[in-house]
PDB file of N, CA and C in Angstrom:
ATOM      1  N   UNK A   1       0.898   1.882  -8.093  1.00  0.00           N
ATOM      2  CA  UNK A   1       0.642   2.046  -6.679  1.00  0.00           C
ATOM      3  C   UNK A   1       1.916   1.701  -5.922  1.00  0.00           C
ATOM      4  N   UNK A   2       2.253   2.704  -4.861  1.00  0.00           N
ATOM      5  CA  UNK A   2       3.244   2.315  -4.267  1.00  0.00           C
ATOM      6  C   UNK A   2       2.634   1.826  -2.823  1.00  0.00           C
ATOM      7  N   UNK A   3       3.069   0.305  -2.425  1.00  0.00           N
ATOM      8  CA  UNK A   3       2.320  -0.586  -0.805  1.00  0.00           C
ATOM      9  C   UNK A   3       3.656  -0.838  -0.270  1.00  0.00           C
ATOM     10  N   UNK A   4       2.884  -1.015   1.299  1.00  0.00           N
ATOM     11  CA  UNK A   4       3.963  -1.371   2.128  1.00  0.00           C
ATOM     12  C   UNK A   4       2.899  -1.747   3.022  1.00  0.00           C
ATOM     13  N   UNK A   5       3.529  -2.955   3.997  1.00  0.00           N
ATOM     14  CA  UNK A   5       2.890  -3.137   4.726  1.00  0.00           C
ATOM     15  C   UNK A   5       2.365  -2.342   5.725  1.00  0.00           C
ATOM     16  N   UNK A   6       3.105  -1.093   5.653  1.00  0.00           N
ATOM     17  CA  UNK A   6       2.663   0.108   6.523  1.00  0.00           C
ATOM     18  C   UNK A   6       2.071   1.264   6.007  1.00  0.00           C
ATOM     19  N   UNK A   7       1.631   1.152   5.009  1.00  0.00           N
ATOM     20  CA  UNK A   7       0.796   2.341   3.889  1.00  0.00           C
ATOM     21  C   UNK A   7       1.374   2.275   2.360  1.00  0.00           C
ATOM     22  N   UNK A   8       0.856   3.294   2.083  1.00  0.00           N
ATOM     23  CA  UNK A   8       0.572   3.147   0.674  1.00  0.00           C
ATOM     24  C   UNK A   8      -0.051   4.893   0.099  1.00  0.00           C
ATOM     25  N   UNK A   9       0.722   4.793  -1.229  1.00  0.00           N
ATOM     26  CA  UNK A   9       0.573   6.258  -1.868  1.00  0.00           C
ATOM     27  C   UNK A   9      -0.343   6.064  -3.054  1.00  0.00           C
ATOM     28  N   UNK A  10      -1.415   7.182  -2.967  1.00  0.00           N
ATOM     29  CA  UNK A  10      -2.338   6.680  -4.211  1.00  0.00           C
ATOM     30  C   UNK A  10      -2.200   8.041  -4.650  1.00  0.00           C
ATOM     31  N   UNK A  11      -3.086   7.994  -5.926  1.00  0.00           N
ATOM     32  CA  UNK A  11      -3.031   8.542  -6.702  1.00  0.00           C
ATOM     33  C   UNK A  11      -5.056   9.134  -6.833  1.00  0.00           C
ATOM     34  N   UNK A  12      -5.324   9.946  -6.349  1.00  0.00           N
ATOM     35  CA  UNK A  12      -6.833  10.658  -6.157  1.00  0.00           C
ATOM     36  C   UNK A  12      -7.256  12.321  -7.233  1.00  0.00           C
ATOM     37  N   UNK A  13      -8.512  11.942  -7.376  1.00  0.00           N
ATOM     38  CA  UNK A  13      -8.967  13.487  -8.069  1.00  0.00           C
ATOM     39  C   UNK A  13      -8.975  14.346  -6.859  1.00  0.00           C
ATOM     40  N   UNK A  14      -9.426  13.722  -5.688  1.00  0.00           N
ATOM     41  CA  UNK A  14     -10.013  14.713  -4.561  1.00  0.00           C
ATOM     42  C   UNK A  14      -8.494  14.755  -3.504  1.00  0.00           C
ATOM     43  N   UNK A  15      -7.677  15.396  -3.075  1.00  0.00           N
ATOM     44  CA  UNK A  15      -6.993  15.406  -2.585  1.00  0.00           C
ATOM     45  C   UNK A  15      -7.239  15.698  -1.061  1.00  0.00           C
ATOM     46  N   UNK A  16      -6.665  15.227   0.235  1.00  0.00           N
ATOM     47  CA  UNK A  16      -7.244  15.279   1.736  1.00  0.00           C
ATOM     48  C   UNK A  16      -6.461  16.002   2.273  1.00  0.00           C
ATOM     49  N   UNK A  17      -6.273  16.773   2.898  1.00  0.00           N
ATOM     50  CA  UNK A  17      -5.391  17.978   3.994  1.00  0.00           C
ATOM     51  C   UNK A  17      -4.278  16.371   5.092  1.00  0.00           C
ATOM     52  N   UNK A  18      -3.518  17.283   5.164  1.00  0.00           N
ATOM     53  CA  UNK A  18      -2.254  15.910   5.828  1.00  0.00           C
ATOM     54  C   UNK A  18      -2.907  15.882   7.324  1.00  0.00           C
ATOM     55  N   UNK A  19      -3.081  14.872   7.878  1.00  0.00           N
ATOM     56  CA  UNK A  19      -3.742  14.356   8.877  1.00  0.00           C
ATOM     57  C   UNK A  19      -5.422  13.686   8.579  1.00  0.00           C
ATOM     58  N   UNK A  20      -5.796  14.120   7.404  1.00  0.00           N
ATOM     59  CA  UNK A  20      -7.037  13.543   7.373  1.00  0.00           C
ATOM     60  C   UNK A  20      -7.345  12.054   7.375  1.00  0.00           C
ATOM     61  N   UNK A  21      -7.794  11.564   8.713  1.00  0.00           N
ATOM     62  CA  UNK A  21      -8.663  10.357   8.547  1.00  0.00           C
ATOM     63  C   UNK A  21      -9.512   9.884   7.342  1.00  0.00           C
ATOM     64  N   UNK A  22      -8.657   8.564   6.732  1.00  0.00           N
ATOM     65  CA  UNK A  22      -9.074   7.765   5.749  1.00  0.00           C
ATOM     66  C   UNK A  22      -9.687   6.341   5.873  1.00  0.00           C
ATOM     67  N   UNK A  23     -10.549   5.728   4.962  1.00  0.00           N
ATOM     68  CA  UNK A  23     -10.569   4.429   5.240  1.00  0.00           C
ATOM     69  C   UNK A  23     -10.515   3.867   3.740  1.00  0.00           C
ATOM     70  N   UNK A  24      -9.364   2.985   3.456  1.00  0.00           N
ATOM     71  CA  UNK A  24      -9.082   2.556   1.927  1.00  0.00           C
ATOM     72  C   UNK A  24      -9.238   1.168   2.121  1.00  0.00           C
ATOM     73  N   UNK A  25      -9.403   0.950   0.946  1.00  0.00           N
ATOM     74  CA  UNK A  25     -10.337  -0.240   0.460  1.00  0.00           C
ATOM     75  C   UNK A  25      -8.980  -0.892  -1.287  1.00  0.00           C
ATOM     76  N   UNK A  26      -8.277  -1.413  -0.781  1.00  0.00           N
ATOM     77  CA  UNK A  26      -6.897  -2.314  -1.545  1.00  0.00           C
ATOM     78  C   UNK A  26      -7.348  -3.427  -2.643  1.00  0.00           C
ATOM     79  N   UNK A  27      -8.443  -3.355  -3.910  1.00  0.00           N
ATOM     80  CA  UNK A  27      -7.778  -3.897  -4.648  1.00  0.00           C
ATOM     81  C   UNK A  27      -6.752  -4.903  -5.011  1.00  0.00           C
ATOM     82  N   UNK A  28      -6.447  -5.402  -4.727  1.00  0.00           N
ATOM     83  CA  UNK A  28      -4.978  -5.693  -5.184  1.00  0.00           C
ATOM     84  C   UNK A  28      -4.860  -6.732  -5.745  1.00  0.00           C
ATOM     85  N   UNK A  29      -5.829  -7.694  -6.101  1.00  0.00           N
ATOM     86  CA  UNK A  29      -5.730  -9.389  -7.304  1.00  0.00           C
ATOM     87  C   UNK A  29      -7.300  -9.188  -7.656  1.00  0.00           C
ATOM     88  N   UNK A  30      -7.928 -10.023  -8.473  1.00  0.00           N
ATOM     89  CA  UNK A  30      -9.097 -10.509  -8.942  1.00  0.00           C
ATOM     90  C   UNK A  30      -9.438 -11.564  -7.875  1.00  0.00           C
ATOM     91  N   UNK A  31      -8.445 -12.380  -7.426  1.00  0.00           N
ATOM     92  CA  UNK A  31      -8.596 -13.425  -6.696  1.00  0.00           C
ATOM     93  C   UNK A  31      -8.945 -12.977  -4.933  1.00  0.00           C
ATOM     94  N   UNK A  32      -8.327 -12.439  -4.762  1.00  0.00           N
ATOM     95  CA  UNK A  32      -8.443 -11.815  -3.475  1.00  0.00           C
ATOM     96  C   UNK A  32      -9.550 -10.922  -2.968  1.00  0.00           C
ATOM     97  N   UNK A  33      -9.868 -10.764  -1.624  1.00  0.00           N
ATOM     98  CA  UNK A  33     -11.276  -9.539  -1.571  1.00  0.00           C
ATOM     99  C   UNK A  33     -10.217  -8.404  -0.899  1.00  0.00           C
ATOM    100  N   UNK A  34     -10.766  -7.236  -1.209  1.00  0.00           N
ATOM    101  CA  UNK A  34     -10.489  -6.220  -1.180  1.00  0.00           C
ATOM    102  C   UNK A  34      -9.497  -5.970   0.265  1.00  0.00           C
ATOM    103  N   UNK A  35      -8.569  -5.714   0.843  1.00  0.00           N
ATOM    104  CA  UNK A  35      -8.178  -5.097   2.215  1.00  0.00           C
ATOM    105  C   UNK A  35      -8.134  -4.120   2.496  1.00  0.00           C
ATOM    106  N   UNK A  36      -8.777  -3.887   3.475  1.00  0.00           N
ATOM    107  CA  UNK A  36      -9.345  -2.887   4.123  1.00  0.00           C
ATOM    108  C   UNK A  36      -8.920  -2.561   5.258  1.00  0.00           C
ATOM    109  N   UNK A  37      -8.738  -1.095   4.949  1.00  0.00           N
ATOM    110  CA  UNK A  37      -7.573  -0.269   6.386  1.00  0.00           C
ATOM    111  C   UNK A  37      -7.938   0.967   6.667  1.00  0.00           C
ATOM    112  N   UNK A  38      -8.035   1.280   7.931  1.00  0.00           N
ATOM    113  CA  UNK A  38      -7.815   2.912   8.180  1.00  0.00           C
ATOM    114  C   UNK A  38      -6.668   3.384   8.474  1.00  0.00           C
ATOM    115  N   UNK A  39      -6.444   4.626   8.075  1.00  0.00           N
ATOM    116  CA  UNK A  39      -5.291   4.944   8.835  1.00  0.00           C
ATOM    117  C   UNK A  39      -5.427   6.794   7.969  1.00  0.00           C
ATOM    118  N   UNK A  40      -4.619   7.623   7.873  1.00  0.00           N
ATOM    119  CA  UNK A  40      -4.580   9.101   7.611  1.00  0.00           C
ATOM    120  C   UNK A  40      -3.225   9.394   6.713  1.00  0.00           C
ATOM    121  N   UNK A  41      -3.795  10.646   6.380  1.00  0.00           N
ATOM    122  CA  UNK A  41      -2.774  11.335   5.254  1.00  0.00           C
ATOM    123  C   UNK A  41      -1.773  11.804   6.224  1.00  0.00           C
ATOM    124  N   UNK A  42      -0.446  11.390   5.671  1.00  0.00           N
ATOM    125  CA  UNK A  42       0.585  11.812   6.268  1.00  0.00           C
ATOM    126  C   UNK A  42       1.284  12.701   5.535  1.00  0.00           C
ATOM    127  N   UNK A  43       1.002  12.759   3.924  1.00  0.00           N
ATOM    128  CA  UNK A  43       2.023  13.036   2.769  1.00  0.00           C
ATOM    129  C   UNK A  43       1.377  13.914   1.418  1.00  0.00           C
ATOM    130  N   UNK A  44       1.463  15.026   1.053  1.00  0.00           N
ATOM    131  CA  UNK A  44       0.913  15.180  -0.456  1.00  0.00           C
ATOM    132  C   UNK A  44       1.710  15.522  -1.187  1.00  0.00           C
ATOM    133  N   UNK A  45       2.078  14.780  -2.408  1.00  0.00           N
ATOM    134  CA  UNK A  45       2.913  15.006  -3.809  1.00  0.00           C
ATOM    135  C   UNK A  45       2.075  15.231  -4.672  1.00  0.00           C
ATOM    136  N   UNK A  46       2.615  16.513  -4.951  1.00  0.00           N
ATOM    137  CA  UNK A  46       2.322  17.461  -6.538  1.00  0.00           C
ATOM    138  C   UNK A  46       0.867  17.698  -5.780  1.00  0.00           C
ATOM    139  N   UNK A  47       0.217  17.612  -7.310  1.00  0.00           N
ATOM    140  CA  UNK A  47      -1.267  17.897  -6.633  1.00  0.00           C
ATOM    141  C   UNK A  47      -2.158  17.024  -6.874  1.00  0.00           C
ATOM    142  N   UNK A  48      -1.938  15.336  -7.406  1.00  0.00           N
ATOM    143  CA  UNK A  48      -2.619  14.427  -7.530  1.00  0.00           C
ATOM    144  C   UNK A  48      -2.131  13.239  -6.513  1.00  0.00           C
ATOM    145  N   UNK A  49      -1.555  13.334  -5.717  1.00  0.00           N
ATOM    146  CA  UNK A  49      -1.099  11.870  -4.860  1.00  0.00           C
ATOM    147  C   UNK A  49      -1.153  12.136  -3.518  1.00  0.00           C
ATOM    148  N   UNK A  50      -1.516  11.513  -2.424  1.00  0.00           N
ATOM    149  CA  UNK A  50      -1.798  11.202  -1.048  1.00  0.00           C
ATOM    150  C   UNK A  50      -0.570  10.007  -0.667  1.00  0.00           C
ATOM    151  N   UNK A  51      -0.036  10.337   0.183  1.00  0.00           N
ATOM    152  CA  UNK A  51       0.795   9.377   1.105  1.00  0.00           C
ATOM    153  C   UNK A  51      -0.195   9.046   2.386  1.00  0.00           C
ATOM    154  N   UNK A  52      -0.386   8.275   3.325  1.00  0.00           N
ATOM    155  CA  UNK A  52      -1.720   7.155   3.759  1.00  0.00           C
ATOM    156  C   UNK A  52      -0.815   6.322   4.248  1.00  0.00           C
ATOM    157  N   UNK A  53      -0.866   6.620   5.889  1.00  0.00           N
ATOM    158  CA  UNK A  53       0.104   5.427   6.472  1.00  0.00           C
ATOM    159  C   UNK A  53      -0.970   4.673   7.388  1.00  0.00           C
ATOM    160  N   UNK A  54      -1.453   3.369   7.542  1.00  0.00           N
ATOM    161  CA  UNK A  54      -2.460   2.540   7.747  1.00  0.00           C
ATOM    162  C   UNK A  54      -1.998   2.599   9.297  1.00  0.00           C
ATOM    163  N   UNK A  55      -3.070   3.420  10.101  1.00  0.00           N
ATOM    164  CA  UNK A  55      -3.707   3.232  11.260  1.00  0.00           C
ATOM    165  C   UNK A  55      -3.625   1.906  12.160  1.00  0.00           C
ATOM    166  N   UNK A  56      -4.668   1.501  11.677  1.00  0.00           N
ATOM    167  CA  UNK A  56      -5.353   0.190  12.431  1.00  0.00           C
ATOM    168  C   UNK A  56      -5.498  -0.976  11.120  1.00  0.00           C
ATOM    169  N   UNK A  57      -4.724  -2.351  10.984  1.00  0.00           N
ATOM    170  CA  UNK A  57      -4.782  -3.308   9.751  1.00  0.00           C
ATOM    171  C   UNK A  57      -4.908  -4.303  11.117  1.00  0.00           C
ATOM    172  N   UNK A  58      -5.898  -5.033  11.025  1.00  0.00           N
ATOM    173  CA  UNK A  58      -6.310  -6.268  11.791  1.00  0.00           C
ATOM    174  C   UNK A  58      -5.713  -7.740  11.024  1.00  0.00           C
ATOM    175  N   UNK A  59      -5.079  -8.259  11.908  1.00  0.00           N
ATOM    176  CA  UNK A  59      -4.446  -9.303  11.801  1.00  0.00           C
ATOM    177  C   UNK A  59      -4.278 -10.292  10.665  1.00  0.00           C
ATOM    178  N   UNK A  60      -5.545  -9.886  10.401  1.00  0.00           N
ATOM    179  CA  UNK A  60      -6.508 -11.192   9.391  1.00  0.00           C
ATOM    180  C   UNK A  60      -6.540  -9.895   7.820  1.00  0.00           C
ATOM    181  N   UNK A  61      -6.336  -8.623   7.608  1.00  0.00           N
ATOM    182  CA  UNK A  61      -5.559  -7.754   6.737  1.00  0.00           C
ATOM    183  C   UNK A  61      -4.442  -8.090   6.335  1.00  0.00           C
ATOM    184  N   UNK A  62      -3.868  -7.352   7.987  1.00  0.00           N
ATOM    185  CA  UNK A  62      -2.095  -7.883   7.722  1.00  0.00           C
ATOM    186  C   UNK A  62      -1.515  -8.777   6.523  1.00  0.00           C
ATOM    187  N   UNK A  63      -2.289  -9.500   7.630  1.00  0.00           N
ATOM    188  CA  UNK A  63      -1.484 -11.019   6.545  1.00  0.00           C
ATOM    189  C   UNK A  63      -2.005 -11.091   5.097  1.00  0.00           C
ATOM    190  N   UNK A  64      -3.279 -10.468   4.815  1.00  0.00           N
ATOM    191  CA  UNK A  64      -3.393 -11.212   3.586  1.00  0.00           C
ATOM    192  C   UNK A  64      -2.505 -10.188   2.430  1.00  0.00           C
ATOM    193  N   UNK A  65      -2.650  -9.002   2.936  1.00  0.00           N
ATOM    194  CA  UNK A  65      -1.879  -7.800   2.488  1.00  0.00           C
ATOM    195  C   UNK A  65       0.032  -8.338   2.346  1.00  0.00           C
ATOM    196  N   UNK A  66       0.419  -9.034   3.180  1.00  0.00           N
ATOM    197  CA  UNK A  66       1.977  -9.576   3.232  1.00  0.00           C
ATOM    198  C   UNK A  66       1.662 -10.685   2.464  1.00  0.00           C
ATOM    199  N   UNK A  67       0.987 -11.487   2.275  1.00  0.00           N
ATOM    200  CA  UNK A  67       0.772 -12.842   1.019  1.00  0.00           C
ATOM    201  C   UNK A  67       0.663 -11.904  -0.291  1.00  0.00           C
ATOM    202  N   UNK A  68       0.306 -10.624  -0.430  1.00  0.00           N
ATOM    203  CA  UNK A  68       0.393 -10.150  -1.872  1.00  0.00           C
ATOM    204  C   UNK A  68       1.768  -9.639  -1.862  1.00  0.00           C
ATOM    205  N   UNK A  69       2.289  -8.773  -0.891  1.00  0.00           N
ATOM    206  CA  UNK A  69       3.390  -8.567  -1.093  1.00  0.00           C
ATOM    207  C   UNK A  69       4.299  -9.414  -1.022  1.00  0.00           C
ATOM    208  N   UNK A  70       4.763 -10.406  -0.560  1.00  0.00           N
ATOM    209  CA  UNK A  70       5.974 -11.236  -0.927  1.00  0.00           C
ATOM    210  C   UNK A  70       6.649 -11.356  -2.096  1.00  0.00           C
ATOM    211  N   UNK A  71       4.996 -12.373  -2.797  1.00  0.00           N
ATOM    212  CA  UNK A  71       5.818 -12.508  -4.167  1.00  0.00           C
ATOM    213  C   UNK A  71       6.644 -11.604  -5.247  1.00  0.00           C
ATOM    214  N   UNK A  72       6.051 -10.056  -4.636  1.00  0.00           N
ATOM    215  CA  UNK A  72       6.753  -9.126  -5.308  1.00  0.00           C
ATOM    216  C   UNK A  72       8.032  -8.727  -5.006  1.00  0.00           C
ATOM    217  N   UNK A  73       8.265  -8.494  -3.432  1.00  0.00           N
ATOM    218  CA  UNK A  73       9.318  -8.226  -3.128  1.00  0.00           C
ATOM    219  C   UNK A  73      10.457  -9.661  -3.367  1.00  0.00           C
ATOM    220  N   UNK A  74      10.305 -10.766  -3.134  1.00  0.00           N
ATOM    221  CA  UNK A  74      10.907 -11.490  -4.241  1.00  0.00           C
ATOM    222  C   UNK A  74      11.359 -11.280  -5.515  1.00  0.00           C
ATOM    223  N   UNK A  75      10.382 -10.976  -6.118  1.00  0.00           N
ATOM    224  CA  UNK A  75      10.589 -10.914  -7.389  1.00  0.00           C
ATOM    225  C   UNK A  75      11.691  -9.234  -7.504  1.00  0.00           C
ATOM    226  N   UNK A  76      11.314  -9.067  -6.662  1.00  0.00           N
ATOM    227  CA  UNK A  76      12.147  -7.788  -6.814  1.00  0.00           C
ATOM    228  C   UNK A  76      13.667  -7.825  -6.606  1.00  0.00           C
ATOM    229  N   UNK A  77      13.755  -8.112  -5.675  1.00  0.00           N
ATOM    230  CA  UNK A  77      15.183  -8.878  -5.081  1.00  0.00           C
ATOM    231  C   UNK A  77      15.646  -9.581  -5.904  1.00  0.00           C
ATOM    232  N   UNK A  78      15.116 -10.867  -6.846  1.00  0.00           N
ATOM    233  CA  UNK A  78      15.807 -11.384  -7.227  1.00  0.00           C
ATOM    234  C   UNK A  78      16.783 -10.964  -8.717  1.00  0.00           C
ATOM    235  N   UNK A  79      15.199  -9.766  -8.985  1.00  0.00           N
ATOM    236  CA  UNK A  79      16.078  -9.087 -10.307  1.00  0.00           C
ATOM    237  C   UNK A  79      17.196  -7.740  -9.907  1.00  0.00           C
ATOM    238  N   UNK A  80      17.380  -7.447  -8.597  1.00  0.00           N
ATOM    239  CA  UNK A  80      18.215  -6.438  -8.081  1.00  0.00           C
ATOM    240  C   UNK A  80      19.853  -7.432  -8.259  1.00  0.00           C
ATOM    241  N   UNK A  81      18.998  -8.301  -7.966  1.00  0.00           N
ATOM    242  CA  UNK A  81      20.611  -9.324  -7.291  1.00  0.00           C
ATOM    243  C   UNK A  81      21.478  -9.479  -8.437  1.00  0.00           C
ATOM    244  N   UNK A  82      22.805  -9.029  -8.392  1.00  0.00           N
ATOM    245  CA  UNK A  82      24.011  -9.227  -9.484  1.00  0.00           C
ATOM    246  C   UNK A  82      23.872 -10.847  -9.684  1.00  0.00           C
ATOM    247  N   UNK A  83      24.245 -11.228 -11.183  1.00  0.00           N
ATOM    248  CA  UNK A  83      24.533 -12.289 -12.013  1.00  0.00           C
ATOM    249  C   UNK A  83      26.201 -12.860 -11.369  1.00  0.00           C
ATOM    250  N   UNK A  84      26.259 -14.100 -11.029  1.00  0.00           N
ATOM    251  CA  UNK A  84      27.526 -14.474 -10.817  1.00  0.00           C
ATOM    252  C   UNK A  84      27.922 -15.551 -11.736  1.00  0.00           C
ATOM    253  N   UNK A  85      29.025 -15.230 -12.665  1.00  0.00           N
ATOM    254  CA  UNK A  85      29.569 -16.329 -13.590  1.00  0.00           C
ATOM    255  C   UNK A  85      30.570 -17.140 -12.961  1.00  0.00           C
TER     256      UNK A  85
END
């Protein structure tokens, strides 16, 4: 899955015409409850993936959606970052 705090590209059997009003439902830990967003198709790749840029994410989303992403983008950064001897 590709996330951002501003949408997210999935991967669907049923594919939506670009502008179609969505409401997705984020997965994203065992630990966590689901986040939940509306927002519409902005994007279609090939013929299995939707691009989905989130509408309306209420405050209390937002954030919990940026507490999953951190640790990644950390983690990401830190393995981008050159080794200094």
């Amino acid at each position: 899955m590709d996330l951002s705090p501003t949408g997210v590209l999935v991967k669907a059997r049923r594919i939506l015409p670009a502008g179609s009003p969505v409401r997705v439902s984020l997965h994203l830990s065992g630990r966590m409850r689901p986040v939940v967003a509306t927002g519409s198709v902005v994007r279609i790749l090939g013929g299995s993936q939707m691009g989905i840029q989130f509408d309306r994410l209420d405050l209390t989303e937002s954030e919990r959606l940026q507490e999953f992403l951190l640790p990644l983008v950390r983690e990401e950064t830190a393995q981008a970052s050159p080794t200094v001897l």
